[in-house]
Protein backbone atom coordinates (compact mmCIF):
# COMPACT_ATOMS: atom_id res chain seq x y z
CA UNK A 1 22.93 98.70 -59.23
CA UNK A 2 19.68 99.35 -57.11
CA UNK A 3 18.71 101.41 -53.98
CA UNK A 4 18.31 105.38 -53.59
CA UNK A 5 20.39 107.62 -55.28
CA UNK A 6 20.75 111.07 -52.89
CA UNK A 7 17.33 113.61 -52.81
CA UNK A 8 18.05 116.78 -54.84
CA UNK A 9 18.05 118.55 -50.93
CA UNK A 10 21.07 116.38 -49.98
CA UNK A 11 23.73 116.79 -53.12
CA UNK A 12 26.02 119.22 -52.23
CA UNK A 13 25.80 122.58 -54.17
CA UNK A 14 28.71 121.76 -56.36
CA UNK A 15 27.43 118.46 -57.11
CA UNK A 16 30.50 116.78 -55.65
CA UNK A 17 29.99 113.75 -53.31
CA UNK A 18 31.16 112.65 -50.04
CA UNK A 19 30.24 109.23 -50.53
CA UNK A 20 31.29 106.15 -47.90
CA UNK A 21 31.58 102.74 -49.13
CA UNK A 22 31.62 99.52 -47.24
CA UNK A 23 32.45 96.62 -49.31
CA UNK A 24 31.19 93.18 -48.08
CA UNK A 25 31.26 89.83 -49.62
CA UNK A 26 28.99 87.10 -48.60
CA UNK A 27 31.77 84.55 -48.08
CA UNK A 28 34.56 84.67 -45.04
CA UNK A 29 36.69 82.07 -43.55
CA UNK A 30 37.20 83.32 -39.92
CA UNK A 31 33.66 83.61 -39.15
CA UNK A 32 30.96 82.04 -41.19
CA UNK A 33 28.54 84.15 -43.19
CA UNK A 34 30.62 87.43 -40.93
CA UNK A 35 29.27 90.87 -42.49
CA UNK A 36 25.37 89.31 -41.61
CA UNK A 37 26.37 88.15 -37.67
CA UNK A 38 24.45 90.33 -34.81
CA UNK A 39 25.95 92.64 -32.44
CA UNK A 40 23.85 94.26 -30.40
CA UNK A 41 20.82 92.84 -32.29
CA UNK A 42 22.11 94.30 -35.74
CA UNK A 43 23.70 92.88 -38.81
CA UNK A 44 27.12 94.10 -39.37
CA UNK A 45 26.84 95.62 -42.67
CA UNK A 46 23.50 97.10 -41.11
CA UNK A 47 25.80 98.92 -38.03
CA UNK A 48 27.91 100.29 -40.56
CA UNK A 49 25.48 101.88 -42.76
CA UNK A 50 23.32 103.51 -40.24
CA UNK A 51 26.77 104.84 -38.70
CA UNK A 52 28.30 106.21 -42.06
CA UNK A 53 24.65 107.54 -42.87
CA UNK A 54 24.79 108.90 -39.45
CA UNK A 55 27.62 111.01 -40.09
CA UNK A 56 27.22 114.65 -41.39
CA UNK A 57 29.68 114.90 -44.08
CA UNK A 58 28.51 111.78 -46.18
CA UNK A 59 25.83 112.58 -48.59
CA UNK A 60 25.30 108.85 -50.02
CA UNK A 61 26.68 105.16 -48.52
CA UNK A 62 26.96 102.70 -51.00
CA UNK A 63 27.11 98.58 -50.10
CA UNK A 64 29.14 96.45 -52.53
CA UNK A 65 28.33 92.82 -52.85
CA UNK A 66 28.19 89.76 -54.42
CA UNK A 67 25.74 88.01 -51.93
CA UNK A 68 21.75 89.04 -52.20
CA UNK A 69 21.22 89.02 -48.75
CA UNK A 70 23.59 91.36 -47.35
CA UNK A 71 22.02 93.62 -50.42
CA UNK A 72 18.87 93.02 -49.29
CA UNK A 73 19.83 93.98 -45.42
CA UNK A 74 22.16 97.06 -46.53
CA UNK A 75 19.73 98.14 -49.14
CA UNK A 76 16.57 98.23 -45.86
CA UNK A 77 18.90 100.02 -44.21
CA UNK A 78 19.30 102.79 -46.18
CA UNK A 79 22.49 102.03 -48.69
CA UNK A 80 22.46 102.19 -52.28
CA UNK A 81 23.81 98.83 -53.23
CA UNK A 82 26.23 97.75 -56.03
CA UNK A 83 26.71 94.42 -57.17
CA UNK A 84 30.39 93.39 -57.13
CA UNK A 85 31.48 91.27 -60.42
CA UNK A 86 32.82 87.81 -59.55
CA UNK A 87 36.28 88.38 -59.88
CA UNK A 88 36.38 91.62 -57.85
CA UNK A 89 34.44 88.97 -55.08
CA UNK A 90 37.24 86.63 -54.72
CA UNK A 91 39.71 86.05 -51.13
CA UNK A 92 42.35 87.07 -52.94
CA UNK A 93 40.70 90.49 -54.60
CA UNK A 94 41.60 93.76 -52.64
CA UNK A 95 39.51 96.28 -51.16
CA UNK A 96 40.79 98.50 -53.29
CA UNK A 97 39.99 96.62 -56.31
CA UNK A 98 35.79 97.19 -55.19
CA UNK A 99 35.81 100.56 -54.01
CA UNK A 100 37.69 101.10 -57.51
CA UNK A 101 35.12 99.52 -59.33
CA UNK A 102 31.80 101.13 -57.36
CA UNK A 103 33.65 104.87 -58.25
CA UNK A 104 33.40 103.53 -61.96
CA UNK A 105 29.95 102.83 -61.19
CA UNK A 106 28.55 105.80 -60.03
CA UNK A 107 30.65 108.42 -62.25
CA UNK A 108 29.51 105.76 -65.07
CA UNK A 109 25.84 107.07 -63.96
CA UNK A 110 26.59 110.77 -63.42
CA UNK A 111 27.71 110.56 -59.96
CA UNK A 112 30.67 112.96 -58.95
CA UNK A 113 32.95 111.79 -56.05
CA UNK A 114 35.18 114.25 -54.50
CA UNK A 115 35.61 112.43 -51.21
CA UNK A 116 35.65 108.69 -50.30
CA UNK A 117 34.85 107.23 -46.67
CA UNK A 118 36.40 103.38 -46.91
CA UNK A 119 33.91 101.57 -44.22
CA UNK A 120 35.01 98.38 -42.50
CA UNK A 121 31.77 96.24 -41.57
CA UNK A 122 34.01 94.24 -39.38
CA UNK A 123 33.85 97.06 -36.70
CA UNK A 124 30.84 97.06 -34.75
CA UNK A 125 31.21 100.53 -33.20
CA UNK A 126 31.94 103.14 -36.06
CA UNK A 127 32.00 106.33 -34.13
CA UNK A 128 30.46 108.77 -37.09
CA UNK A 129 32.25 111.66 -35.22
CA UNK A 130 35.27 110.24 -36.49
CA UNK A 131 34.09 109.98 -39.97
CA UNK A 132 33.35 113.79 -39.69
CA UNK A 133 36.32 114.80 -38.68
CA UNK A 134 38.22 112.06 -41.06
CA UNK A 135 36.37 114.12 -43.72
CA UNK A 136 36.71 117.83 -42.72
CA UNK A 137 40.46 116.98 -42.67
CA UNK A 138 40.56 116.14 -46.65
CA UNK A 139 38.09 118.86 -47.34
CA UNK A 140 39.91 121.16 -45.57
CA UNK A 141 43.02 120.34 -47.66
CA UNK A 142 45.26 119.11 -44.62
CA UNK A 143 45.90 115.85 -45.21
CA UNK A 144 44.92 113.68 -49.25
CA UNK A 145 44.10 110.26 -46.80
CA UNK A 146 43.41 109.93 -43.04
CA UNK A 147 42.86 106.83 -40.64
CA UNK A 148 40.98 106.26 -37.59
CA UNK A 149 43.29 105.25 -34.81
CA UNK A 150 43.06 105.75 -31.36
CA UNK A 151 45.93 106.97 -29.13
CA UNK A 152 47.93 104.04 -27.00
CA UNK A 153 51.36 104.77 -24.45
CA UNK A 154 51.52 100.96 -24.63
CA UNK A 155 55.24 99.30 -24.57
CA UNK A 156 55.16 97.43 -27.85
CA UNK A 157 57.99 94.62 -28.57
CA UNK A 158 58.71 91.87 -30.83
CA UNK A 159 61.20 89.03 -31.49
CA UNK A 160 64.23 89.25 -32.98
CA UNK A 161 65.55 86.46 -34.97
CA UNK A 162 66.35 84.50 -31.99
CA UNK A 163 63.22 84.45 -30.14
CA UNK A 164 65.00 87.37 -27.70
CA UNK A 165 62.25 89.93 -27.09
CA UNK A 166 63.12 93.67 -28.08
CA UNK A 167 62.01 96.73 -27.67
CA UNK A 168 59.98 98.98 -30.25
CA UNK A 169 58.97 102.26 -28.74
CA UNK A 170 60.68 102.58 -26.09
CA UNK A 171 63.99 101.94 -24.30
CA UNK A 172 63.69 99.51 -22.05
CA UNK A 173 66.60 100.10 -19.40
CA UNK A 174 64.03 103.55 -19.02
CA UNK A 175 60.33 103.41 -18.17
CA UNK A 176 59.04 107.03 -17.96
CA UNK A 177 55.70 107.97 -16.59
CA UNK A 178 52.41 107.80 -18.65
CA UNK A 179 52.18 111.54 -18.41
CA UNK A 180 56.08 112.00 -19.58
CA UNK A 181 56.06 109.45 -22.77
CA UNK A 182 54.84 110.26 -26.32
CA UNK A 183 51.60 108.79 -27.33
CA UNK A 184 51.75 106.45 -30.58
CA UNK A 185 48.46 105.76 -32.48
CA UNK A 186 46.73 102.13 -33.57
CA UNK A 187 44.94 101.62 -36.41
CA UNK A 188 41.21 100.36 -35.69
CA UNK A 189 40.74 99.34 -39.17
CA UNK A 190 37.20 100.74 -38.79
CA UNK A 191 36.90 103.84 -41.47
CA UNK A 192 39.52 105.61 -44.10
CA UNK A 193 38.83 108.79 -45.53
CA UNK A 194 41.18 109.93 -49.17
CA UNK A 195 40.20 112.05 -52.05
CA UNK A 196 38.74 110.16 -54.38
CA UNK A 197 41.38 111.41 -57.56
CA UNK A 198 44.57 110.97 -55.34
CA UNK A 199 42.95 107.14 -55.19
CA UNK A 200 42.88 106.58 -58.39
CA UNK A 201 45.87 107.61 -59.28
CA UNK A 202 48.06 105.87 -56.41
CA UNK A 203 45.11 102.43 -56.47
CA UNK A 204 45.89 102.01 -52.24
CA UNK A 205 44.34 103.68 -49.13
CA UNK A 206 47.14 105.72 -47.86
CA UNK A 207 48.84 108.36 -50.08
CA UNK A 208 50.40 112.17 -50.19
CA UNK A 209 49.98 113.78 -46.78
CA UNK A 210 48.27 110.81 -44.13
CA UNK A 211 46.44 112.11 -41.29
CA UNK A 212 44.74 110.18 -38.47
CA UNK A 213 41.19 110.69 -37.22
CA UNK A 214 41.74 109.76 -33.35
CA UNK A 215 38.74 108.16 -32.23
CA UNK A 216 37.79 106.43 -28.77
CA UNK A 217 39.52 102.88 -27.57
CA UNK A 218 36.34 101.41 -27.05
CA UNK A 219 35.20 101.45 -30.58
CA UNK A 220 38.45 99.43 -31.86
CA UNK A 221 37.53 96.14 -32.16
CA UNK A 222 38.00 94.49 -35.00
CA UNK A 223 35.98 91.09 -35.66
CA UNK A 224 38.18 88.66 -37.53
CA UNK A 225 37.32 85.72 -35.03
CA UNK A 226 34.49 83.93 -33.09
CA UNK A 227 35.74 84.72 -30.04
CA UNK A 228 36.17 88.85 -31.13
CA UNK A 229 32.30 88.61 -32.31
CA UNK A 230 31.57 87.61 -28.59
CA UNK A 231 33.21 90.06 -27.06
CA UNK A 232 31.74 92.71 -29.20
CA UNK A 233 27.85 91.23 -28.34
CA UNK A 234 29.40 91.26 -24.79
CA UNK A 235 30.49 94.82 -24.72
CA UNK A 236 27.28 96.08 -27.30
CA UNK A 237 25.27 97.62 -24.25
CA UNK A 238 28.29 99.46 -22.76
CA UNK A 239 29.74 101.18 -26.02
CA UNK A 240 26.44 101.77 -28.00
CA UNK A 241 24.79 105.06 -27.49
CA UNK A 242 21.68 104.88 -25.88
CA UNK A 243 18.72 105.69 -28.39
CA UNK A 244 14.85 106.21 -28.58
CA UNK A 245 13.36 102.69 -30.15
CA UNK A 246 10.88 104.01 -32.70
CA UNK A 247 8.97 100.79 -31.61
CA UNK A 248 5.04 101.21 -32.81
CA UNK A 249 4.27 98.49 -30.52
CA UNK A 250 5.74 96.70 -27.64
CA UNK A 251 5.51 92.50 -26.43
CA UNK A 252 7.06 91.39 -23.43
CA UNK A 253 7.90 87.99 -21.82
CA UNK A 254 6.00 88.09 -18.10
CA UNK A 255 8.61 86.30 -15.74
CA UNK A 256 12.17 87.50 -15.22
CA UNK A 257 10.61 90.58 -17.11
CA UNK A 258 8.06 91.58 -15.26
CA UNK A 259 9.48 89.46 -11.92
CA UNK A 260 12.71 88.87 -10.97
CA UNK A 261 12.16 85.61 -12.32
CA UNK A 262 11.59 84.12 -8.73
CA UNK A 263 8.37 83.00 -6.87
CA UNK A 264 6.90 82.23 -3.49
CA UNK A 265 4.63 79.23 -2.73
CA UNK A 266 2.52 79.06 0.25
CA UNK A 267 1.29 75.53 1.49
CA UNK A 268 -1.74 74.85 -0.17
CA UNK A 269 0.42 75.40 -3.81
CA UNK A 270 -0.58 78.80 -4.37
CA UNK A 271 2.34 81.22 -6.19
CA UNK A 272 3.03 84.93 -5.43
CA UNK A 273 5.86 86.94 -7.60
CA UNK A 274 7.58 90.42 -6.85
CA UNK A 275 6.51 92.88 -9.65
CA UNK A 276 7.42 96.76 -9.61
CA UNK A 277 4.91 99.48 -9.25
CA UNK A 278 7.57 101.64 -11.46
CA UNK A 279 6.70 99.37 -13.96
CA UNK A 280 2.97 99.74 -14.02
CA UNK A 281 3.38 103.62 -14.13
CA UNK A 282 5.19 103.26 -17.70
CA UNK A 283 2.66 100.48 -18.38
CA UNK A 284 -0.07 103.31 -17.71
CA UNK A 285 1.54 105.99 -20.06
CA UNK A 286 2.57 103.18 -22.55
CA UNK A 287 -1.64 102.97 -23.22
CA UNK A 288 -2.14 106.69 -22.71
CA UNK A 289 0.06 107.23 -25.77
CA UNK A 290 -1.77 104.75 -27.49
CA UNK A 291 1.34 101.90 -28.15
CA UNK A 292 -0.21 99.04 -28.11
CA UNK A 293 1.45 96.18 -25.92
CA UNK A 294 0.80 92.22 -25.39
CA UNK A 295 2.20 90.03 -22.61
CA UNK A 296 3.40 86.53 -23.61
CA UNK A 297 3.86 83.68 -21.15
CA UNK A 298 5.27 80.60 -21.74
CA UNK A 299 3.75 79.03 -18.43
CA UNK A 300 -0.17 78.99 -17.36
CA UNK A 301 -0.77 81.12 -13.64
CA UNK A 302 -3.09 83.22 -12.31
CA UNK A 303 -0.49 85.88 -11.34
CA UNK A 304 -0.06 86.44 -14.89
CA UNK A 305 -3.28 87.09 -15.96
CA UNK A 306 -4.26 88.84 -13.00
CA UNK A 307 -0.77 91.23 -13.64
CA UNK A 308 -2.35 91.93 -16.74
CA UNK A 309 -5.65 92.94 -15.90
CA UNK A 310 -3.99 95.08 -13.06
CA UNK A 311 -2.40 96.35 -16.37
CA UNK A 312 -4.70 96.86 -18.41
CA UNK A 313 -2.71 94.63 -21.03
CA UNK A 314 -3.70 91.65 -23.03
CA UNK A 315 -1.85 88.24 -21.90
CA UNK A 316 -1.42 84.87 -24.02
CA UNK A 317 -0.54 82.20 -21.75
CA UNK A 318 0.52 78.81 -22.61
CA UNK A 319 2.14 79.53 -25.73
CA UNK A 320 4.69 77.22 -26.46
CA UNK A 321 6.28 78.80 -30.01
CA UNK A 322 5.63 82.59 -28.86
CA UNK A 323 7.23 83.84 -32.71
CA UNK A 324 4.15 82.11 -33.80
CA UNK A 325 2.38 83.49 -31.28
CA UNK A 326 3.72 87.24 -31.43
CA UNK A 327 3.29 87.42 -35.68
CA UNK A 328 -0.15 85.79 -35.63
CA UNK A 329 -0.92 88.86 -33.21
CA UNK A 330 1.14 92.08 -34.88
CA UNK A 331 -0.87 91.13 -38.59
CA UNK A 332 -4.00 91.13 -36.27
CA UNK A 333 -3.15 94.43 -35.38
CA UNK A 334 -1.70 95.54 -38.57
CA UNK A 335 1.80 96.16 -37.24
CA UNK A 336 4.85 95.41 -38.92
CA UNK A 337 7.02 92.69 -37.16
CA UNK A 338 10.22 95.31 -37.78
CA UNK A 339 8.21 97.78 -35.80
CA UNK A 340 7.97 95.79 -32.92
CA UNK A 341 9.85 96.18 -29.23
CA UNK A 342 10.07 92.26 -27.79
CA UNK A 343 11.43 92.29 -24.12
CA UNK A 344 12.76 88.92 -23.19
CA UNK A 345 14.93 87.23 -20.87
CA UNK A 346 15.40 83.44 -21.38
CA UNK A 347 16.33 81.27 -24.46
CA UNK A 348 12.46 80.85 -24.80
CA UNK A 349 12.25 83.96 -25.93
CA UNK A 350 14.77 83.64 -28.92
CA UNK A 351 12.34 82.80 -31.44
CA UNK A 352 10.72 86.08 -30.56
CA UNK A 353 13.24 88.47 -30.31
CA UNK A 354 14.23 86.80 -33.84
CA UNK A 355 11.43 88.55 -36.06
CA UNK A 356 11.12 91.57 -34.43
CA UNK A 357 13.18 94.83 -35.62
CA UNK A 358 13.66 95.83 -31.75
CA UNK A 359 14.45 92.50 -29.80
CA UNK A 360 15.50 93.54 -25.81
CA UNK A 361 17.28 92.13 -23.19
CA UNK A 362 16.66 92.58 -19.21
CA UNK A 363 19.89 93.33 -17.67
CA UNK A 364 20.29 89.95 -15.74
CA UNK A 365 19.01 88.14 -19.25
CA UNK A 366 20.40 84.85 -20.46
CA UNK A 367 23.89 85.37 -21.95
CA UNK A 368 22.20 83.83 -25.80
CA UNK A 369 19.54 86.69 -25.15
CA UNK A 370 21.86 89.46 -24.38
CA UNK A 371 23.78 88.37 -27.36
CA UNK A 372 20.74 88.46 -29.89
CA UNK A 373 19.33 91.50 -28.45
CA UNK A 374 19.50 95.13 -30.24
CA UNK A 375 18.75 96.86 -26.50
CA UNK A 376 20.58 95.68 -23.57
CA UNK A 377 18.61 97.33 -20.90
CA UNK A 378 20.47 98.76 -17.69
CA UNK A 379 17.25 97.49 -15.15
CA UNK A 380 16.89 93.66 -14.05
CA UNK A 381 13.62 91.94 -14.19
CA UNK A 382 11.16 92.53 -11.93
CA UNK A 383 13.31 95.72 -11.04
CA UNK A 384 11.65 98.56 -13.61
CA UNK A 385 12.99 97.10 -16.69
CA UNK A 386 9.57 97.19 -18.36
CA UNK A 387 9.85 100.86 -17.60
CA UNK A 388 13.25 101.45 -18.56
CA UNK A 389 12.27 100.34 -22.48
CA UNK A 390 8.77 101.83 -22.14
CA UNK A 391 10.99 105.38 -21.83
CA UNK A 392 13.52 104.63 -24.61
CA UNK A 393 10.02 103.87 -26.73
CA UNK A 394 7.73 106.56 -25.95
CA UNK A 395 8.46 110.22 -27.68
CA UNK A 396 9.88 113.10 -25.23
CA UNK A 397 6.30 114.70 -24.94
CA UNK A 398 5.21 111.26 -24.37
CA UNK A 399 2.37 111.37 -26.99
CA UNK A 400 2.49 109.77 -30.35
């Protein structure tokens, strides 16, 4: 077992946990190496920690594992982590079976659970409202286990012995109005809240009085498959929250960033590119609040380097491997790589947005950047993109 144990200021007067536990093995068959895949620029298991930490009512989130990686990702990210045994790390060993063994593990060192949040890496968009409420239910005595679901009037059917189709939840000879039917509820699969005693005692997830948490429709995907994981990275920029980005520092890609990745050419050669004055007004209180930024260009022009003196910004042109490039740079300026912001566009910029803790996609970008990047913005290139993360970086008083 390594990784914080909760501050003195965060245990609970009666000493009694809430504590939420995501269990996630380094091996899957449906998607290769699943609990460390991106969405939205973020590992799995690293989406579900910050979103159980995120929720009031848990006072300690604990990773179980077998695989050093996702222990080293989960543990960066805030969890306590507890190595799983082999046998508990198997296909065919239950859920159950690890959050069973990580209560023996932290009562074993003094830990007292009352209340157990059951995390599910494989959603991408754990609402921690719903883990709050999942939790006031069971500490409010209501309900000994609740569920997240969210509410459907769907027609469900199935197939009867004879391939006929049949109706579930419904009669089908009658098809009442949304407004006149009785909702039903599907389980996301995302988050399950029980007290931690009525666990033990009945070893499964649902037991004495089930309640259900009713969380939004949007956050119910469930990533079992490739194609789920691409929908999710699709989707990222429309569910997600938007957020500051506690970036110390801030690289960009120049065209399709700072253009609209298109240019003009006149008859003796010569290029001109659209850029947007909104941009150079964040640009301006970007340096005013001291954030240091860096513009890297794959291609050699004298609209880039003159954009950048109009800036006020350093440029590196020609630069072929830009992560090279970029970390060569942030240990010249003594900045962390995971503090970075890197706005890109293209598949050039890959490599980039790959070592930096805030990689950034334009709105238009490349479907392979949109897919890698943390930030989808809402602005195109060349249309006040560079602005729109310059505002999500810089502090409300603008001054850091």
């Amino acid at each position: 077992m390594h990784g914080p144990v909760p501050a003195d200021d965060s245990v609970p007067a009666d000493g009694v946990l809430t504590v939420a536990i995501i269990p996630a093995r380094g091996r899957s068959k449906g998607v290769p190496r699943k609990n460390l895949r991106r969405v939205g620029g973020t590992a799995l298991v690293e989406r579900a920690v910050r979103a159980a930490a995120a929720a009031s009512a848990v006072d300690l989130v604990v990773v179980t594992t077998d695989d050093d990686e996702i222990a080293e990702v989960s543990s960066v990210a805030g969890a306590q982590v507890i190595r799983r045994p082999a046998a508990l790390a198997r296909d065919t060993a239950s859920s159950e079976s690890a959050v069973l063994h990580v209560l023996d593990e932290l009562e074993a060192g003094g830990v007292t659970v009352g209340t157990v949040v059951f995390v599910q890496a494989t959603s991408p968009f754990i609402p921690s409202a719903g883990i709050d409420d999942a939790v006031g239910q069971i500490r409010d005595d209501r309900f000994d286990s609740v569920f997240s679901a969210y509410e459907t009037y769907g027609f469900l059917w199935r197939r009867d012995s004879g391939d006929n189709a049949e109706a579930i939840n419904h009669d089908a000879a009658h098809r009442p109005r949304r407004q006149d039917r009785e909702p039903h509820y599907l389980e996301t699969g995302a988050f399950y809240a029980f007290a931690a005693e009525g666990f033990r005692a009945a070893q499964h997830r649902f037991f004495g009085r089930v309640g259900i948490a009713v969380v939004p429709e949007r956050t119910a995907i469930e990533i079992d498959d490739e194609q789920q994981l691409a929908v999710a990275s699709a989707v990222a920029s429309i569910v997600d929250e938007p957020a500051p980005i506690p970036a110390k520092a801030v690289v960009t890609d120049f065209d399709g960033v700072h253009t609209d990745d298109t240019a003009f050419v006149d008859s003796n050669g010569h290029e001109f590119v659209r850029v947007s004055r909104e941009d150079g007004m964040g640009v301006s209180r970007l340096r005013r609040a001291g954030i240091p930024m860096l513009i890297l260009s794959t291609e050699t022009n004298a609209v880039v380097g003159a954009r950048g003196r109009k800036l006020q910004v350093p440029v590196l042109q020609a630069i072929d491997d830009k992560a090279a490039a970029l970390a060569e740079w942030a240990a010249g300026e003594g900045i962390a790589l995971g503090d970075i912001a890197y706005l890109g566009n293209d598949v050039n910029d890959l490599g980039a947005m790959g070592i930096v803790g805030w990689p950034v996609a334009v709105a238009d970008a490349h479907p392979l950047v949109r897919a890698q990047a943390r930030v989808v913005l809402t602005r195109d290139g060349g249309d006040g993109a560079v602005r729109e993360l310059i505002e999500r970086v810089l502090p409300p008083d603008g001054v850091r």
